[in-house]
PDB file of N, CA and C in Angstrom:
ATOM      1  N   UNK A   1       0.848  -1.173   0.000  1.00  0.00           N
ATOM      2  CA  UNK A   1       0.000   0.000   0.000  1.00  0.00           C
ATOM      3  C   UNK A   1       0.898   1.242   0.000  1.00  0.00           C
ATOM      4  N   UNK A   2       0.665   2.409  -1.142  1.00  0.00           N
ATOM      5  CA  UNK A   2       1.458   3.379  -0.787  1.00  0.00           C
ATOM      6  C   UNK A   2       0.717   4.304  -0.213  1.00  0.00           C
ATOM      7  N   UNK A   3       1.805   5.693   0.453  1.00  0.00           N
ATOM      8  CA  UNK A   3       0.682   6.391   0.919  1.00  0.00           C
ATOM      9  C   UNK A   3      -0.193   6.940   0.506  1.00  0.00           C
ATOM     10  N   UNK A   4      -0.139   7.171  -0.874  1.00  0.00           N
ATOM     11  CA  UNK A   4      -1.443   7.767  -1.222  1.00  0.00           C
ATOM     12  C   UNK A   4      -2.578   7.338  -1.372  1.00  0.00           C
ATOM     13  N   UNK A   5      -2.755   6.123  -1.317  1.00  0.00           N
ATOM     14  CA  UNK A   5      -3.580   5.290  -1.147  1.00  0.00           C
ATOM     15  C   UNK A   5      -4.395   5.399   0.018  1.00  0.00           C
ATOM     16  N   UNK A   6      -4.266   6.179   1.334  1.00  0.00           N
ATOM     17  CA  UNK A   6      -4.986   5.899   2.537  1.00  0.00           C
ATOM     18  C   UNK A   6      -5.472   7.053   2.405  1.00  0.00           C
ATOM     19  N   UNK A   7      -6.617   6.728   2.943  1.00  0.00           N
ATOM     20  CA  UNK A   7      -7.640   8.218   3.307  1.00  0.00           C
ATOM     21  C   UNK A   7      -7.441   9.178   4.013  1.00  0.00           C
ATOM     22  N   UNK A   8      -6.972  10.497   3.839  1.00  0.00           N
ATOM     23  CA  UNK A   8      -6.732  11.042   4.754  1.00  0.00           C
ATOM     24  C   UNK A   8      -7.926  12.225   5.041  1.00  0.00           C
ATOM     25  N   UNK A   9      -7.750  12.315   6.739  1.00  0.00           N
ATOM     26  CA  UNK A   9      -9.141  12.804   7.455  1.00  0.00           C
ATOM     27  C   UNK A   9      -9.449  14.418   7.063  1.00  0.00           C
ATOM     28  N   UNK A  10     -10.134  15.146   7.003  1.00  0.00           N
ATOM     29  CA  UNK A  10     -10.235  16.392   6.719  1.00  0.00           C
ATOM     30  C   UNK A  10     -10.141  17.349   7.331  1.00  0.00           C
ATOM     31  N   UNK A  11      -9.737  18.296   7.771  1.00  0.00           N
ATOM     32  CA  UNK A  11     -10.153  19.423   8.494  1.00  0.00           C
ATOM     33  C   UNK A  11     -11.498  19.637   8.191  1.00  0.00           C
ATOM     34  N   UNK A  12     -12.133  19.987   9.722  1.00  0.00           N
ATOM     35  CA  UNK A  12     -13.441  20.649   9.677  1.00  0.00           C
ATOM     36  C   UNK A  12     -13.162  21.853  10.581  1.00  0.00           C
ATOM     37  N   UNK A  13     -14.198  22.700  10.320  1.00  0.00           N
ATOM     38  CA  UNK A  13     -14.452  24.316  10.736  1.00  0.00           C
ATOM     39  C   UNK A  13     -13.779  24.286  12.110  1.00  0.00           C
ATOM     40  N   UNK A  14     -14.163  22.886  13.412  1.00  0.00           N
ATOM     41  CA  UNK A  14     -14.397  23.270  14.237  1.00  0.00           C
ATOM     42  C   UNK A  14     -13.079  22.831  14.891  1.00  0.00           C
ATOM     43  N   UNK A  15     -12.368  22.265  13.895  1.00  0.00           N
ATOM     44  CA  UNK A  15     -10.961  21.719  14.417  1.00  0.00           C
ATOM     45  C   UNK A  15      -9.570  22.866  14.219  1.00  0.00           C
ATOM     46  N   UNK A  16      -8.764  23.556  15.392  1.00  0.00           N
ATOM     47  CA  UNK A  16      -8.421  24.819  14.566  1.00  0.00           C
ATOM     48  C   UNK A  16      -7.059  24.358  13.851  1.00  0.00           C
ATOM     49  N   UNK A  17      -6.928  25.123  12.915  1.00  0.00           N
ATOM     50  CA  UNK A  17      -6.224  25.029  11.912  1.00  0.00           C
ATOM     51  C   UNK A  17      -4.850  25.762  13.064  1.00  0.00           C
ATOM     52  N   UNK A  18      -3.176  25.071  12.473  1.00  0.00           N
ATOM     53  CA  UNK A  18      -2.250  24.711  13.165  1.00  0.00           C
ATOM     54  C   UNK A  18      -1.266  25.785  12.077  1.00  0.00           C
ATOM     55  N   UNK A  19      -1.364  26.769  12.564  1.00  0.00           N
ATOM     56  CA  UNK A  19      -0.745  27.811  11.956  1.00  0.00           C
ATOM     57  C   UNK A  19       0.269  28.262  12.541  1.00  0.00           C
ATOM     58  N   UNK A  20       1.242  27.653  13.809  1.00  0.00           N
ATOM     59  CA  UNK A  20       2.520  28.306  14.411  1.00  0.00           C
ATOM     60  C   UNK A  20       3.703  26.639  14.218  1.00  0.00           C
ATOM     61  N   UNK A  21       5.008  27.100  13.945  1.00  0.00           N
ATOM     62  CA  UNK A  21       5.724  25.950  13.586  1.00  0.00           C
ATOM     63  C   UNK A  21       6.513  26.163  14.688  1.00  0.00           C
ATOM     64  N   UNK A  22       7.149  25.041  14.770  1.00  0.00           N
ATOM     65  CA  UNK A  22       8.474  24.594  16.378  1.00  0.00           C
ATOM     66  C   UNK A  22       9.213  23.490  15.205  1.00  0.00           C
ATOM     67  N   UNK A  23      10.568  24.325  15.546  1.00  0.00           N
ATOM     68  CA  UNK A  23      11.775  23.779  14.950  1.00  0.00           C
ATOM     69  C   UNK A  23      12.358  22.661  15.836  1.00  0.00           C
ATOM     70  N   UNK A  24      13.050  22.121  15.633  1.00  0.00           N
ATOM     71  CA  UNK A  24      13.684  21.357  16.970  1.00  0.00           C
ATOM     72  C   UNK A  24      14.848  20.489  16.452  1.00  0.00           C
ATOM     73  N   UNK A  25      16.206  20.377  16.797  1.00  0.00           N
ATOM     74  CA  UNK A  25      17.035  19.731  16.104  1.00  0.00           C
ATOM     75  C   UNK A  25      17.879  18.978  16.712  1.00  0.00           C
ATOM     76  N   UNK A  26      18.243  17.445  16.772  1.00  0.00           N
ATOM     77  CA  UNK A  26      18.464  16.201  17.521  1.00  0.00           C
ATOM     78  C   UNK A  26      19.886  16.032  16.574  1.00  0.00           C
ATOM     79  N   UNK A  27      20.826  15.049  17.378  1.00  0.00           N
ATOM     80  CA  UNK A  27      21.363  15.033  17.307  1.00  0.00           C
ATOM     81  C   UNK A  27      21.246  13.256  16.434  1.00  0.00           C
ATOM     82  N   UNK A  28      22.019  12.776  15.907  1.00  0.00           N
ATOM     83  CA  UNK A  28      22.107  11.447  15.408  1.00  0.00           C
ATOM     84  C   UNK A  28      21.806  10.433  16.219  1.00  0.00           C
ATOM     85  N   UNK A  29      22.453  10.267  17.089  1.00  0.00           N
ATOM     86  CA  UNK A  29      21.684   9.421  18.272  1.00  0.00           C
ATOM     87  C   UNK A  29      20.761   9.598  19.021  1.00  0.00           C
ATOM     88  N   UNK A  30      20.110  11.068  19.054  1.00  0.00           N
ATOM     89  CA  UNK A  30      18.572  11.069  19.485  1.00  0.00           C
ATOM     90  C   UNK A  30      17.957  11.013  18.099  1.00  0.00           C
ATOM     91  N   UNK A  31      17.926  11.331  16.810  1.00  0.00           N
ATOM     92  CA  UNK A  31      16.943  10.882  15.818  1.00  0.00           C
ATOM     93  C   UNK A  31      17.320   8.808  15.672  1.00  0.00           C
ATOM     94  N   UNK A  32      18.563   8.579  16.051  1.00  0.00           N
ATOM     95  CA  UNK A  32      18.139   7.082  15.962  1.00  0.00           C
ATOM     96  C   UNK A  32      17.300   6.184  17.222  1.00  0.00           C
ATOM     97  N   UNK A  33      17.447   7.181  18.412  1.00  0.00           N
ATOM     98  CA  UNK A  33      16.755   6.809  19.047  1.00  0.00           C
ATOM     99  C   UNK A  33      15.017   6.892  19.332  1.00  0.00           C
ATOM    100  N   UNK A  34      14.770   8.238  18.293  1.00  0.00           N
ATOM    101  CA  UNK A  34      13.343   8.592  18.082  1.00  0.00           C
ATOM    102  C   UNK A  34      12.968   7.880  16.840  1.00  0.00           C
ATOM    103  N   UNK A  35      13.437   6.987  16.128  1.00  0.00           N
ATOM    104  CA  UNK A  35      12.858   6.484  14.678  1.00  0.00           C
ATOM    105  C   UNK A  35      12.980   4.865  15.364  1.00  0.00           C
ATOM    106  N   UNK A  36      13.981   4.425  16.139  1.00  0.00           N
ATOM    107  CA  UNK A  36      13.759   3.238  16.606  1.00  0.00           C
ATOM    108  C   UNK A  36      12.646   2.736  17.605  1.00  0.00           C
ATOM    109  N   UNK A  37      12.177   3.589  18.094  1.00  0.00           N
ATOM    110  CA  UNK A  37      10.974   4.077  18.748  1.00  0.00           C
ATOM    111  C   UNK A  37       9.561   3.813  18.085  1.00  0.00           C
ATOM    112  N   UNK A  38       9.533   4.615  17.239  1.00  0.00           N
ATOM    113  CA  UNK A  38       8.381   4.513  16.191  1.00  0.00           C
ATOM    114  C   UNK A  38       8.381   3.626  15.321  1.00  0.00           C
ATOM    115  N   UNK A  39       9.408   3.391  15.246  1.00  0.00           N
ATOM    116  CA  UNK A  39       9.614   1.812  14.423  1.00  0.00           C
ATOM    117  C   UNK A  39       9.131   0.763  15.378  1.00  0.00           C
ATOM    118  N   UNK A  40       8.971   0.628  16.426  1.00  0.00           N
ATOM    119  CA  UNK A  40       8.918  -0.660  17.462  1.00  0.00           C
ATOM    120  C   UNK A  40       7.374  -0.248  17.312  1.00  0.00           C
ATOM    121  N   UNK A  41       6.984   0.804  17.411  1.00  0.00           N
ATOM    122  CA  UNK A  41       5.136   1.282  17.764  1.00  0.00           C
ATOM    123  C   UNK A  41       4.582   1.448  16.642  1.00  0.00           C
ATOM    124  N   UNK A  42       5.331   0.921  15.090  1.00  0.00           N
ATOM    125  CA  UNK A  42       4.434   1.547  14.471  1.00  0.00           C
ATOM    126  C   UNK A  42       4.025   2.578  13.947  1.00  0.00           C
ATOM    127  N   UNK A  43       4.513   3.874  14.829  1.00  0.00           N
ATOM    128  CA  UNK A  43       4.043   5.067  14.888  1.00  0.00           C
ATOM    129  C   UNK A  43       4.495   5.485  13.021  1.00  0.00           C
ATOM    130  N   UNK A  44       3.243   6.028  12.572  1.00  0.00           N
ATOM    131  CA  UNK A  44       3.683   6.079  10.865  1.00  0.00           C
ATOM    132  C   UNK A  44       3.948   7.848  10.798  1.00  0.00           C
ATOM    133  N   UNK A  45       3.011   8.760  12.050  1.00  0.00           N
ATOM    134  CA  UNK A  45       2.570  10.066  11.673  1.00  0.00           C
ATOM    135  C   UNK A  45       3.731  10.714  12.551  1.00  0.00           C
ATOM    136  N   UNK A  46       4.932  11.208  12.178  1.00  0.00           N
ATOM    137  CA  UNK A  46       5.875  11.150  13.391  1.00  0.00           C
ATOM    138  C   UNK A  46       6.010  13.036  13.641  1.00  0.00           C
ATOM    139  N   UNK A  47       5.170  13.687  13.231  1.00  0.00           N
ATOM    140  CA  UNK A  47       4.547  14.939  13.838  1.00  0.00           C
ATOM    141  C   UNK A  47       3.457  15.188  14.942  1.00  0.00           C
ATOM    142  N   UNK A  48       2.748  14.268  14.853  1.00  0.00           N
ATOM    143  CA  UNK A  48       1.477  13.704  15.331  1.00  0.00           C
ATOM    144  C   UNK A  48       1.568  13.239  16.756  1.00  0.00           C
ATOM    145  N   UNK A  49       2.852  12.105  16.707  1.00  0.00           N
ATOM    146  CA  UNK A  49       3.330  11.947  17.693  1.00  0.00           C
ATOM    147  C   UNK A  49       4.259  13.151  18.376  1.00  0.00           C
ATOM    148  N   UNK A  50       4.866  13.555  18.105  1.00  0.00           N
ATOM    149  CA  UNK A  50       5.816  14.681  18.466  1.00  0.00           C
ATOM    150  C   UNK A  50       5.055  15.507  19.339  1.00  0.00           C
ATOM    151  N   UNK A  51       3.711  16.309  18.548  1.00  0.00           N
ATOM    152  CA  UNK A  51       3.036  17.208  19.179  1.00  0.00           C
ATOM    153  C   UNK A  51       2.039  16.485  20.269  1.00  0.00           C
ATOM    154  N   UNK A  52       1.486  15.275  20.490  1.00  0.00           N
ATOM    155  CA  UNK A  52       0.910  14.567  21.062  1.00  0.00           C
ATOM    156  C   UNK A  52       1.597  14.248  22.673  1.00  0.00           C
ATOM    157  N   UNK A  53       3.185  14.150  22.191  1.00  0.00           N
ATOM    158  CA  UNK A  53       4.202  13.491  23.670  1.00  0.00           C
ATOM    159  C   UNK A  53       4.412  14.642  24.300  1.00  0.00           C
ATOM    160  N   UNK A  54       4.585  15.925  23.603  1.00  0.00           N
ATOM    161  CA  UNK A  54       4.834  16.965  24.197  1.00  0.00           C
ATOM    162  C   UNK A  54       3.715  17.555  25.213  1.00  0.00           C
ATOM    163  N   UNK A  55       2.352  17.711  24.496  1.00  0.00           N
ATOM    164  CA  UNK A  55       1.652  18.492  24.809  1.00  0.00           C
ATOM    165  C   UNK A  55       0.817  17.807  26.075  1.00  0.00           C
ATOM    166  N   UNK A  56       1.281  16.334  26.001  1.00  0.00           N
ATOM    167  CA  UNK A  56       0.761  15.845  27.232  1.00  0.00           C
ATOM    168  C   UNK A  56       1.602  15.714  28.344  1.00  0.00           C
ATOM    169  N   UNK A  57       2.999  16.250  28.235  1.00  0.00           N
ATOM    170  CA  UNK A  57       3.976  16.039  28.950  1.00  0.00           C
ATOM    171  C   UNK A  57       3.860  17.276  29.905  1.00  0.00           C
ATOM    172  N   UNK A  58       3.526  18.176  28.929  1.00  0.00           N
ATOM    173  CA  UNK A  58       3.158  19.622  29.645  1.00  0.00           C
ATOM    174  C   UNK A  58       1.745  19.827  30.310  1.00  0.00           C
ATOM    175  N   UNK A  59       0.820  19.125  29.808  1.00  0.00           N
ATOM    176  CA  UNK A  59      -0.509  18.989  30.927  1.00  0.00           C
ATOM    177  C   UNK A  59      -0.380  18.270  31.893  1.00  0.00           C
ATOM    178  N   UNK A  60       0.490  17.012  32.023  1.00  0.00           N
ATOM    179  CA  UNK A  60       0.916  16.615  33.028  1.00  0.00           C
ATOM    180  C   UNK A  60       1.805  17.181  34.135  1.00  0.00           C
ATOM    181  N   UNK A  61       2.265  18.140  33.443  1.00  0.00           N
ATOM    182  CA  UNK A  61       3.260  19.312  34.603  1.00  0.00           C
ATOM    183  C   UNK A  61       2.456  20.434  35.046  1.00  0.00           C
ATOM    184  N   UNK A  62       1.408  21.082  34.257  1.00  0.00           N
ATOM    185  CA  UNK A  62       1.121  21.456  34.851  1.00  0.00           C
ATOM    186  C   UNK A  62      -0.535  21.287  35.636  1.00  0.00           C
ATOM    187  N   UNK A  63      -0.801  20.015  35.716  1.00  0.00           N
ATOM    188  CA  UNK A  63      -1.688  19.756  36.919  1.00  0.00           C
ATOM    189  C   UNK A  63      -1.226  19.104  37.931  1.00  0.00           C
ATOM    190  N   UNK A  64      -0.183  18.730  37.805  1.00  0.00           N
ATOM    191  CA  UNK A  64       1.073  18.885  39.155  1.00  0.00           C
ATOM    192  C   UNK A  64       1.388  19.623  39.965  1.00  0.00           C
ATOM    193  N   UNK A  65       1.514  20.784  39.147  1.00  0.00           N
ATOM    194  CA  UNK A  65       1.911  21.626  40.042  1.00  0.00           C
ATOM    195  C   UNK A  65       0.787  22.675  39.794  1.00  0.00           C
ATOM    196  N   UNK A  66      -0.156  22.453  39.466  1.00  0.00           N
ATOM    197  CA  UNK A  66      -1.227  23.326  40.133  1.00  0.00           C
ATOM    198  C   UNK A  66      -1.592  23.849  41.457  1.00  0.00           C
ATOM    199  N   UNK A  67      -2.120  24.910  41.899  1.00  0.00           N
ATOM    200  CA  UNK A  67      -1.835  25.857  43.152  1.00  0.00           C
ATOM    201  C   UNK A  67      -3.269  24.494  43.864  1.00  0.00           C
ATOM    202  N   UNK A  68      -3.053  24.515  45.296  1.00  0.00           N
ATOM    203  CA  UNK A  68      -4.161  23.872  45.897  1.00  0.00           C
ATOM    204  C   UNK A  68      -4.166  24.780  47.222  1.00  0.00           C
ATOM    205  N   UNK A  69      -5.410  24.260  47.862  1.00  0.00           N
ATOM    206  CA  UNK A  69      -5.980  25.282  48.878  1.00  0.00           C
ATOM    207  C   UNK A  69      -5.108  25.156  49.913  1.00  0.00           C
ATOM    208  N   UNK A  70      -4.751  23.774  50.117  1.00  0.00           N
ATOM    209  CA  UNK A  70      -3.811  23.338  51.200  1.00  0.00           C
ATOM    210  C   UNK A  70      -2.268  23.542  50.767  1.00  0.00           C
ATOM    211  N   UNK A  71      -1.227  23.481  51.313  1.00  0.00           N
ATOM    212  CA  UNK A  71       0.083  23.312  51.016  1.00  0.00           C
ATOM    213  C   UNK A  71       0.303  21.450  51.592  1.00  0.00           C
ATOM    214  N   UNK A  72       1.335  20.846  50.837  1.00  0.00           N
ATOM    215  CA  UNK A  72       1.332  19.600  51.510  1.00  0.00           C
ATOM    216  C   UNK A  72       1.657  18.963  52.695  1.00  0.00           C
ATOM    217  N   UNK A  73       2.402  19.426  53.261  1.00  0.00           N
ATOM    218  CA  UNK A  73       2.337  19.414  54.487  1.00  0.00           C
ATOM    219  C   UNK A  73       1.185  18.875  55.560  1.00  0.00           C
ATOM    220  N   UNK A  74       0.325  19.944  55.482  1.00  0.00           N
ATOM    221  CA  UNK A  74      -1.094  19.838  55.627  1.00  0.00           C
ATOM    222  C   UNK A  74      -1.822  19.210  55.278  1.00  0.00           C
ATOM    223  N   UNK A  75      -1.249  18.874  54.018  1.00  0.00           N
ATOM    224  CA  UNK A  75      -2.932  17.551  53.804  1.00  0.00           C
ATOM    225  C   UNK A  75      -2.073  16.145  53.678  1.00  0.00           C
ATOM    226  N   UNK A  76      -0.864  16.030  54.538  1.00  0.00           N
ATOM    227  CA  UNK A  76       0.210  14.869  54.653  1.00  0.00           C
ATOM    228  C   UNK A  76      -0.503  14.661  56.022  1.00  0.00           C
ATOM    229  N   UNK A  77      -0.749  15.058  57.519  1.00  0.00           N
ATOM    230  CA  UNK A  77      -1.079  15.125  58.508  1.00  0.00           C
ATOM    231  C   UNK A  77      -2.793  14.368  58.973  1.00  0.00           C
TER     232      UNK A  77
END
């Protein structure tokens, strides 16, 4: 199957369109370590993934460290 062959999904109105770019530049042994990666998973869309690992890496930081009523201490006790 080549790629043009697969369907690809459409933008609709309500999905927003991805109009700011991020450069980012690896070194040989981190791109062999990011393609050996996606090679083991499969992973075919390797932007997709990129913006996907990131952006959950950063919602995960920050509901971590989100402000709470208590300090920990306090709600350790």
């Amino acid at each position: 199957m080549r790629k043009r062959d697969k369907v690809c999904a459409r933008a609709t109105p309500l999905t927003p369109k991805r109009e700011h770019r991020i450069v980012c530049l690896l070194s040989k042994e981190e791109m062999r370590i990011v393609d050996r990666y996606l090679e083991s998973y499969k992973i075919t869309n390797k932007s997709r993934w990129f913006r996907e690992t990131i952006l959950h890496f950063i919602y995960r930081n920050l509901q971590e460290d989100a402000p709470t009523l208590f300090k920990e201490y306090d709600m350790r006790r």
